[in-house]
C-alpha atoms as a PDB file:
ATOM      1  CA  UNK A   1       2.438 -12.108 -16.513  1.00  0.00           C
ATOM      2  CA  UNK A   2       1.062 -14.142 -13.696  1.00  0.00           C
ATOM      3  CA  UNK A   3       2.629 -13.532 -10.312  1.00  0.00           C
ATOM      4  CA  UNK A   4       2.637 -15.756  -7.097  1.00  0.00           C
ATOM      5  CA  UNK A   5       3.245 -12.581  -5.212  1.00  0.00           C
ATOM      6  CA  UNK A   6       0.770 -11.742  -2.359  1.00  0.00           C
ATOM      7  CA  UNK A   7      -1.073  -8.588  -3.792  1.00  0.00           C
ATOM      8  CA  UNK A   8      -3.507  -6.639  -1.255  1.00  0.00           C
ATOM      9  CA  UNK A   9      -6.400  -4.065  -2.730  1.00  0.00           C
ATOM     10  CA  UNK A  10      -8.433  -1.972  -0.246  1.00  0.00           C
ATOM     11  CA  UNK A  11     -10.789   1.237  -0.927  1.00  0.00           C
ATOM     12  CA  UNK A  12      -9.320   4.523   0.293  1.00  0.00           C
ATOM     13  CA  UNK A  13     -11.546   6.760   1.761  1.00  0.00           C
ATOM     14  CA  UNK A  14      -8.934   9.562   1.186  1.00  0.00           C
ATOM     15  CA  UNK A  15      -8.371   9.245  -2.062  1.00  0.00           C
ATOM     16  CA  UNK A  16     -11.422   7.899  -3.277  1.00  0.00           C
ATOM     17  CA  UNK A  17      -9.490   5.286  -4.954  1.00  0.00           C
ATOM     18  CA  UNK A  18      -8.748   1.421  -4.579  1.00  0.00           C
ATOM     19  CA  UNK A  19      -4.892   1.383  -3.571  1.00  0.00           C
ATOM     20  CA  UNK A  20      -2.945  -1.870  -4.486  1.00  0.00           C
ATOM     21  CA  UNK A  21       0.243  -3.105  -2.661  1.00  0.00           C
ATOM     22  CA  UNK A  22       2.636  -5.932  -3.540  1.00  0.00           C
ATOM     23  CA  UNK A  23       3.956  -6.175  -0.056  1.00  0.00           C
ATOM     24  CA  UNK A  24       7.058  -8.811  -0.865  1.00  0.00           C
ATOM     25  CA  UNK A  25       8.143  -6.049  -3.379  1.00  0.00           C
ATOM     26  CA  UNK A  26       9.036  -2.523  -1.292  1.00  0.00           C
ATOM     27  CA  UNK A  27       7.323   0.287  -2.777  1.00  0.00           C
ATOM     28  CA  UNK A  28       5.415  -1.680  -5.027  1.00  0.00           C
ATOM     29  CA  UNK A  29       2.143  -0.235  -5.053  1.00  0.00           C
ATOM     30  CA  UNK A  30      -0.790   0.842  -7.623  1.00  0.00           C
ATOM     31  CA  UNK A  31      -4.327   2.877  -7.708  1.00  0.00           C
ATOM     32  CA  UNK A  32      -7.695   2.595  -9.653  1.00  0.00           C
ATOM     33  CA  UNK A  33     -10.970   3.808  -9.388  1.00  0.00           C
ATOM     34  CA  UNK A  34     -11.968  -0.474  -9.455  1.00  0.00           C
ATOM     35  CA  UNK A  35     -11.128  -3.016  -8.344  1.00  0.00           C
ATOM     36  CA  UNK A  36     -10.146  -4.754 -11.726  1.00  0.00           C
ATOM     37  CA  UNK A  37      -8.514  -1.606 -12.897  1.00  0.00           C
ATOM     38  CA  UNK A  38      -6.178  -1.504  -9.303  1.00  0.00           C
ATOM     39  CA  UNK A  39      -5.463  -5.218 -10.155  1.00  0.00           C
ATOM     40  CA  UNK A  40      -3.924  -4.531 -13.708  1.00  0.00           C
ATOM     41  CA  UNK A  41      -1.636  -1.174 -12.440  1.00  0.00           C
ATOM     42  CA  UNK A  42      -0.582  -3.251  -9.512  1.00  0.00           C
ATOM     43  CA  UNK A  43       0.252  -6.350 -12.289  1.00  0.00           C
ATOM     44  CA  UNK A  44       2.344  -3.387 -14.221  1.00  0.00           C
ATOM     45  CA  UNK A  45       4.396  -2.554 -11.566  1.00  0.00           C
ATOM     46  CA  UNK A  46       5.227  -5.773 -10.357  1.00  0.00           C
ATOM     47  CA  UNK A  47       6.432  -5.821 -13.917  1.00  0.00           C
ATOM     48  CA  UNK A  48       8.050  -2.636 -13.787  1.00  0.00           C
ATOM     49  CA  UNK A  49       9.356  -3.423 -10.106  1.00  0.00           C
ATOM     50  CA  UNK A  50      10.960  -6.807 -11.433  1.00  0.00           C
ATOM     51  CA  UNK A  51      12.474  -5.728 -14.687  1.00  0.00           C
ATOM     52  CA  UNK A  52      14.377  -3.055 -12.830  1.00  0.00           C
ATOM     53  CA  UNK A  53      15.851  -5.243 -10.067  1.00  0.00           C
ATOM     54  CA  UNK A  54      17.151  -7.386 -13.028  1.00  0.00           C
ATOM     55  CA  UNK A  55      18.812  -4.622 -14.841  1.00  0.00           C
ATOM     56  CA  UNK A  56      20.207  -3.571 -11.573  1.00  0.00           C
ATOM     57  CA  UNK A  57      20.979  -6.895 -10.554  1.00  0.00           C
ATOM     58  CA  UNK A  58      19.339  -6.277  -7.146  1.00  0.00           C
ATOM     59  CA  UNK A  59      17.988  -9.391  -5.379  1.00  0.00           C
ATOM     60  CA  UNK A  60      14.679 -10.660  -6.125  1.00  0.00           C
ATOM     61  CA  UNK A  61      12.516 -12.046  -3.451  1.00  0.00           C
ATOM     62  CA  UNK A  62      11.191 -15.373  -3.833  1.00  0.00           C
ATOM     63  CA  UNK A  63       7.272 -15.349  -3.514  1.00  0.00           C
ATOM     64  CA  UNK A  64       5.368 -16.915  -0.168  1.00  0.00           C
ATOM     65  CA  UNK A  65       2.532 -17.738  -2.471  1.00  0.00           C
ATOM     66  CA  UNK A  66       0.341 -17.043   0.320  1.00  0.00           C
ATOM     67  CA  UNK A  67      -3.358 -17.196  -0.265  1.00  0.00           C
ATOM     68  CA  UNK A  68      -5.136 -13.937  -0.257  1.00  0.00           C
ATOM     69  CA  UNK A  69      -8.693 -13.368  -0.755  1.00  0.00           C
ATOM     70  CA  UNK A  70      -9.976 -10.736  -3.059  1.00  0.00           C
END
């Protein structure tokens, strides 16, 4: 699925890992040790974060579709 929300990816020193965020989604985050790998968890749980808030019928936030570099 192709989402229009922001998504941010930055190296942790800590964990050694690149940590993904969704930050229009709380709690929407994801890991991998690339780049591209970080990119498709963070995808899956913005698919796992929407499908939820449907079945819960919580309210969905509309995206900024802000431009973020990668």
């Amino acid at each position: 699925m192709n989402h229009k929300y922001e998504i941010v990816i930055w190296w942790s020193e800590e964990d050694q890992l690149f940590l993904a965020k969704a930050p229009e989604l709380p709690g929407c985050m994801a890991h991998g040790e690339t780049r591209e790998e970080a990119w498709r968890e963070i995808h899956n749980a913005m698919n796992l974060w929407l499908e939820v808030a449907r079945e819960h019928g919580d309210p969905i936030p509309q995206p900024e579709g802000r431009l973020v570099p990668v």
